[in-house]
N, C-alpha and C. Protein backbone atom coordinates (compact mmCIF):
# COMPACT_ATOMS: atom_id res chain seq x y z
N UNK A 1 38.85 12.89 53.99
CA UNK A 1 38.96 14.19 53.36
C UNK A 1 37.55 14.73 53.08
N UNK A 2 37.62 16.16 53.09
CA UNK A 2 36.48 16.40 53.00
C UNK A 2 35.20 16.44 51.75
N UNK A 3 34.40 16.93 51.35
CA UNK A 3 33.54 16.71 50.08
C UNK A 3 32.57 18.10 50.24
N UNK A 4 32.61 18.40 48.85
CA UNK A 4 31.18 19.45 48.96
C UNK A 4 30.23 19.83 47.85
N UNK A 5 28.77 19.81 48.30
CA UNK A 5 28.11 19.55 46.84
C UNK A 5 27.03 20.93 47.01
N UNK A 6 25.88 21.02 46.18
CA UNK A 6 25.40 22.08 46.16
C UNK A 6 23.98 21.63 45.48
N UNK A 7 23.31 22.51 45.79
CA UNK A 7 21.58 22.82 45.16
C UNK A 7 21.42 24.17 45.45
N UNK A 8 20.77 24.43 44.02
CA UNK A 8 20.62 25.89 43.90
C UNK A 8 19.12 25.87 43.46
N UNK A 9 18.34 26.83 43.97
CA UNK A 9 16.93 27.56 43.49
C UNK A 9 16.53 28.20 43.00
N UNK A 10 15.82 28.91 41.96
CA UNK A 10 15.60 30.02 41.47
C UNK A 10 14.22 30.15 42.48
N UNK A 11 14.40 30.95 43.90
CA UNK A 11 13.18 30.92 44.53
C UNK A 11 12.31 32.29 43.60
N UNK A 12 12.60 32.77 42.99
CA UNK A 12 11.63 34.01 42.13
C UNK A 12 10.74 33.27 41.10
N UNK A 13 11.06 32.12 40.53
CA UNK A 13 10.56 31.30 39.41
C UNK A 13 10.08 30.10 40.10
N UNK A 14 10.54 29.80 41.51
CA UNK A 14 9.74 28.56 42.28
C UNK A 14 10.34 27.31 41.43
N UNK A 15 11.27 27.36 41.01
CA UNK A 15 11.92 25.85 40.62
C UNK A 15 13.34 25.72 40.85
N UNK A 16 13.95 24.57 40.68
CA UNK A 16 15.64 24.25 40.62
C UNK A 16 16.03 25.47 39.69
N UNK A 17 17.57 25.81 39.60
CA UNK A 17 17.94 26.72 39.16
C UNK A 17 19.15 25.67 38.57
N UNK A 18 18.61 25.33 37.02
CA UNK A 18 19.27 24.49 35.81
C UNK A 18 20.43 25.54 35.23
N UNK A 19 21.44 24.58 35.28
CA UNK A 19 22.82 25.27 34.22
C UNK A 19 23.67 26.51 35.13
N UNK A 20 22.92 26.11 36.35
CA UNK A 20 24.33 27.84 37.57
C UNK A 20 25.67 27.58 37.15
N UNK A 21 26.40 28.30 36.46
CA UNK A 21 28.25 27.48 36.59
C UNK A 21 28.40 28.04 38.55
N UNK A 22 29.30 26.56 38.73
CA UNK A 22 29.60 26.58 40.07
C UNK A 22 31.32 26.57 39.85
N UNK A 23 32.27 27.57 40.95
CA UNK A 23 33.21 26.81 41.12
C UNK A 23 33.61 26.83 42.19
N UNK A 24 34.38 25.67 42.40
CA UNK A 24 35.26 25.37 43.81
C UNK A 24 36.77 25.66 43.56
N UNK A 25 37.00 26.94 44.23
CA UNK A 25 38.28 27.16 44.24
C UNK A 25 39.36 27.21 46.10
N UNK A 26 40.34 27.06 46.44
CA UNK A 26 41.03 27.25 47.26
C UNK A 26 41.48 28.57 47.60
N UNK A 27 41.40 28.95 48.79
CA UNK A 27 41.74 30.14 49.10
C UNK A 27 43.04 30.50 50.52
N UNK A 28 44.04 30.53 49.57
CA UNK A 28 44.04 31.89 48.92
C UNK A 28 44.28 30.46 47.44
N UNK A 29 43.97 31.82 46.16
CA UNK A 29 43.64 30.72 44.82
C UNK A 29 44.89 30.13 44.84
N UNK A 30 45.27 28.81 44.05
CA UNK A 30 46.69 28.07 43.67
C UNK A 30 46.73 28.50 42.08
N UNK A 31 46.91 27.41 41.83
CA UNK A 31 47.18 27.38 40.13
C UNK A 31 45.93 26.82 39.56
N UNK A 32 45.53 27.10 38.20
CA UNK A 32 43.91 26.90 37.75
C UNK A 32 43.81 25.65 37.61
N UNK A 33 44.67 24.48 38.00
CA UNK A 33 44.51 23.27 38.11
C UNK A 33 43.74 22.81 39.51
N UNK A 34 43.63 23.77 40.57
CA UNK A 34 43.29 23.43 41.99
C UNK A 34 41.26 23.64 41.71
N UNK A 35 41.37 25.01 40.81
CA UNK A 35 39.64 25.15 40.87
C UNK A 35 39.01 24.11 40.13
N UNK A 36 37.92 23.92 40.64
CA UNK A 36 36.42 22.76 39.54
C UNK A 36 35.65 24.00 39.60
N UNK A 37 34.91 23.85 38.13
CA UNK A 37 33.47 24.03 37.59
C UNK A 37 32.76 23.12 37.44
N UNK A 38 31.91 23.61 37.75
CA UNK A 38 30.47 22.26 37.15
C UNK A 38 29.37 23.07 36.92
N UNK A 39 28.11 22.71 36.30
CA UNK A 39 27.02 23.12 36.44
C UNK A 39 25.92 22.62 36.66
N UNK A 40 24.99 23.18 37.66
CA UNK A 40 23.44 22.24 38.06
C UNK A 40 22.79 21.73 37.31
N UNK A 41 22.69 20.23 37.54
CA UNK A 41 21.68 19.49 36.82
C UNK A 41 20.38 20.05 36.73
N UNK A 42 19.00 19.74 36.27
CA UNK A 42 17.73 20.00 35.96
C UNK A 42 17.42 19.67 37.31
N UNK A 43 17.56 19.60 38.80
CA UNK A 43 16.99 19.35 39.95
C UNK A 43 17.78 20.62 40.37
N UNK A 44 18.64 21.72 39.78
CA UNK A 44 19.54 22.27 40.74
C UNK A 44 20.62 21.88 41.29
N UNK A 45 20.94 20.73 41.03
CA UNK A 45 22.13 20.52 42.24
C UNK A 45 23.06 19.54 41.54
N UNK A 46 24.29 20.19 42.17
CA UNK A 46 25.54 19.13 42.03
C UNK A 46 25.90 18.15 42.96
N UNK A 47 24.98 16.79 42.57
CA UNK A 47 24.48 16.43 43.68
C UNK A 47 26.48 15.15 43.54
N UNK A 48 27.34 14.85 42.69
CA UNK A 48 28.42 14.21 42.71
C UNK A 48 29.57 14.87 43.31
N UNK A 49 29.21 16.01 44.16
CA UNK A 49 30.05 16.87 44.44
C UNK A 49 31.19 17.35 43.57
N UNK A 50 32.32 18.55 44.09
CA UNK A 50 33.07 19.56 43.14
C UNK A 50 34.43 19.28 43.60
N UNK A 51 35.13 18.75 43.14
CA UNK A 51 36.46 18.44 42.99
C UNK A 51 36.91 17.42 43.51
N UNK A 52 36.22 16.17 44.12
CA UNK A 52 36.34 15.18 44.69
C UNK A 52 36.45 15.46 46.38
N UNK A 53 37.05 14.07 46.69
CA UNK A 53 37.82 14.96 47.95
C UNK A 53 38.93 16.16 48.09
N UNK A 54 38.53 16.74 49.03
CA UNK A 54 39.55 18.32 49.29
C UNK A 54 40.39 17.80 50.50
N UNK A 55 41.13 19.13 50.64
CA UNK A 55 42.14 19.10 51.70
C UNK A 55 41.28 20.36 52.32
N UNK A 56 41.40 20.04 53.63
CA UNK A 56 41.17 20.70 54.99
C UNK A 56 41.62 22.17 54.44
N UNK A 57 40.99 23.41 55.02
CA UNK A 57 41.29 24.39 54.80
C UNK A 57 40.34 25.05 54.29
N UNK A 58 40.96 26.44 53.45
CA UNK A 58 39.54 27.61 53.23
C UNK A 58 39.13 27.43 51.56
N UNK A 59 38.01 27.05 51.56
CA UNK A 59 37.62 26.63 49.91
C UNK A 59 36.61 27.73 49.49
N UNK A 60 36.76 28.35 48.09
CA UNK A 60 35.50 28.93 47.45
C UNK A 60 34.61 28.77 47.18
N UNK A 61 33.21 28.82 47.07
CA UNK A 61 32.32 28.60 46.20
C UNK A 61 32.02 29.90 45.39
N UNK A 62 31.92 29.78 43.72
CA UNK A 62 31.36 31.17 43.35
C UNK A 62 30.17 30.55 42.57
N UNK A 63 29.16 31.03 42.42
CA UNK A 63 28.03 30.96 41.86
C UNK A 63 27.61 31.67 40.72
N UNK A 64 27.61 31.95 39.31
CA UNK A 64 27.54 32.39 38.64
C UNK A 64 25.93 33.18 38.67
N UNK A 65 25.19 33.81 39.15
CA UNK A 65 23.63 33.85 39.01
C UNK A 65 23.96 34.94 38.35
N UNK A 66 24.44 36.17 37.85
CA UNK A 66 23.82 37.04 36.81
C UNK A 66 24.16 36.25 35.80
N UNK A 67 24.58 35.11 35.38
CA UNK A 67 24.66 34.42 34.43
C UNK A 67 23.49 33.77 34.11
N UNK A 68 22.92 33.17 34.94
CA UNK A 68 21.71 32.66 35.37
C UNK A 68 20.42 33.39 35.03
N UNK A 69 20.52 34.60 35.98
CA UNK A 69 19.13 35.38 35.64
C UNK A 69 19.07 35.80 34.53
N UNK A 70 20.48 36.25 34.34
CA UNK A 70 20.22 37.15 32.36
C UNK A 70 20.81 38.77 33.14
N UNK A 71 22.24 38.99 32.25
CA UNK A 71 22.57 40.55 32.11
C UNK A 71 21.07 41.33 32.51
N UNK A 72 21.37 42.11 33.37
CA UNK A 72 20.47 43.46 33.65
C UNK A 72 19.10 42.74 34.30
N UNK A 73 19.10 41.69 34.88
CA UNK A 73 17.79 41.04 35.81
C UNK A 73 17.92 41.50 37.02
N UNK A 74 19.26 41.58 37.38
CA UNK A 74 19.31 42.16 39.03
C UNK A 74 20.69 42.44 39.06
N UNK A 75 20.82 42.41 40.37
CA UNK A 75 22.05 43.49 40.97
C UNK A 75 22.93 42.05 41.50
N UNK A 76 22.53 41.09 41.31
CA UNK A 76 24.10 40.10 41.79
C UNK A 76 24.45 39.00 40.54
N UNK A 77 26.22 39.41 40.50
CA UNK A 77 26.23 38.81 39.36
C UNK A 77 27.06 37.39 39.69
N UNK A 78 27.45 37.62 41.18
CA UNK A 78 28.20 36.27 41.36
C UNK A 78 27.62 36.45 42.93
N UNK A 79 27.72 35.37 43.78
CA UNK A 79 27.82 34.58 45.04
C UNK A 79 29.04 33.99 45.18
N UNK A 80 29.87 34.16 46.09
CA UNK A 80 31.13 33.80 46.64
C UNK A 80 30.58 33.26 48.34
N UNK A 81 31.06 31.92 48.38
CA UNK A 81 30.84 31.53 50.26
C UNK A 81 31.85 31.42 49.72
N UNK A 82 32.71 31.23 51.25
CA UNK A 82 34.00 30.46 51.91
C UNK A 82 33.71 29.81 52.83
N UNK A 83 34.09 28.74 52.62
CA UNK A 83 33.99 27.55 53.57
C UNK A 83 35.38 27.31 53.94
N UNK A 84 35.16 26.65 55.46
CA UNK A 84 36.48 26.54 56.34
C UNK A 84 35.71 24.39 56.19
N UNK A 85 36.75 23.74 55.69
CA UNK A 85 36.85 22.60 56.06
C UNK A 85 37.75 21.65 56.31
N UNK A 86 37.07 21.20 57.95
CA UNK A 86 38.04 21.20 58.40
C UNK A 86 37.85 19.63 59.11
N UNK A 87 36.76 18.73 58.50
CA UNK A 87 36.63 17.90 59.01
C UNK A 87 36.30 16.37 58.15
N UNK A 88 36.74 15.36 58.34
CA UNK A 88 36.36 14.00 57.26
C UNK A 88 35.23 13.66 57.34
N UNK A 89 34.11 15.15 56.58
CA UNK A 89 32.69 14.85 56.30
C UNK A 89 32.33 15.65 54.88
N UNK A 90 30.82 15.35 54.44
CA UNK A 90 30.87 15.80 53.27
C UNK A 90 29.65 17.42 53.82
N UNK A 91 30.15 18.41 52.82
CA UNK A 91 29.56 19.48 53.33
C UNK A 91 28.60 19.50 52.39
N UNK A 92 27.43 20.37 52.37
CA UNK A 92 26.17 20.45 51.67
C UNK A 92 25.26 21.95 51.54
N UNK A 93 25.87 22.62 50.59
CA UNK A 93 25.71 23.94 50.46
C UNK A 93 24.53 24.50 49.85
N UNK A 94 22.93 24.27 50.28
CA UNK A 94 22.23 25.10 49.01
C UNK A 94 22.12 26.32 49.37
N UNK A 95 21.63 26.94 48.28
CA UNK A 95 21.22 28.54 47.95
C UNK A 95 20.30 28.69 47.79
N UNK A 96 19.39 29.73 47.63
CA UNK A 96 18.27 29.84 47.56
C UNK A 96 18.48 31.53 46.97
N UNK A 97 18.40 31.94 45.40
CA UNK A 97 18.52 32.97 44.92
C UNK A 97 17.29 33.52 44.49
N UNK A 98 17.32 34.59 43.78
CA UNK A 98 16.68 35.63 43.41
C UNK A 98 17.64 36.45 42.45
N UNK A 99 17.01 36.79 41.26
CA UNK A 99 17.40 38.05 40.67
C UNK A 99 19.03 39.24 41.60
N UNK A 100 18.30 39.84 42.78
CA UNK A 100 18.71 40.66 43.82
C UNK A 100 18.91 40.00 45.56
N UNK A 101 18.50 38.45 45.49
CA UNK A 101 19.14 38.24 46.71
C UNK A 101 19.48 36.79 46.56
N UNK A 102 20.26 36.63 47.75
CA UNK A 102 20.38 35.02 48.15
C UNK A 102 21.07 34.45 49.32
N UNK A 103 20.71 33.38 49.49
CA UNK A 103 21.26 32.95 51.03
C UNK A 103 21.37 31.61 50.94
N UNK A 104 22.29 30.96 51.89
CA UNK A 104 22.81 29.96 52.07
C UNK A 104 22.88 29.41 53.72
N UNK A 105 23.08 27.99 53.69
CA UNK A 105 23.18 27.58 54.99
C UNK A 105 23.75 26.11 54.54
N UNK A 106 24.22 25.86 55.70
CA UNK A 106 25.07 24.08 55.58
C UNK A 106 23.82 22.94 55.82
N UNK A 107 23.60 22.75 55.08
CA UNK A 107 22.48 21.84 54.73
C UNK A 107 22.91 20.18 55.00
N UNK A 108 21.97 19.48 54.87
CA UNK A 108 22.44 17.69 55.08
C UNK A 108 22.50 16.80 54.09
């Protein structure tokens, strides 16, 4: 089954990005028993991964960063990926934010 963990950046401040609430939800959503929260350790990352193993299929990630930057720092207040998984490996999601941007890629 599959697995998925995360590291997040504050690339504007040049360090890990401490305390992001993360969640892993299923899509389309189930019942609020299916989503995990967690939040980044002091390295950025949820490095024990978010909900254990998953089932195959389309999963959320939302990223809390206007939580992060602070009301009125920028123009994004959440990050949403969808991930399709669909394979018995563990996936590895960082971000790399800003105030006003951010990006992602499947990392190792």
């Amino acid at each position: 089954m599959p697995t998925v963990s995360t590291h997040v950046l504050d690339v504007a401040a040049g360090r890990p990005a401490h305390g992001v609430e993360v969640t892993l939800s299923p899509v389309p959503a189930g019942s609020d028993d299916d989503a995990t929260m967690a939040r980044t350790d002091a390295e950025g990352r949820i490095a024990d991964g978010l909900g254990g193993p998953l089932a195959a299929g389309l999963w959320r990630l939302t990223f809390a960063l206007g939580s992060y930057f602070g009301e009125g720092a920028g123009c994004l207040a959440t990050l949403d990926v969808t991930l399709v998984l669909d394979e018995d490996r563990h996936y590895h999601v960082p971000v790399l934010a800003t105030p006003n941007s951010a990006t992602t890629y499947l990392g190792a």
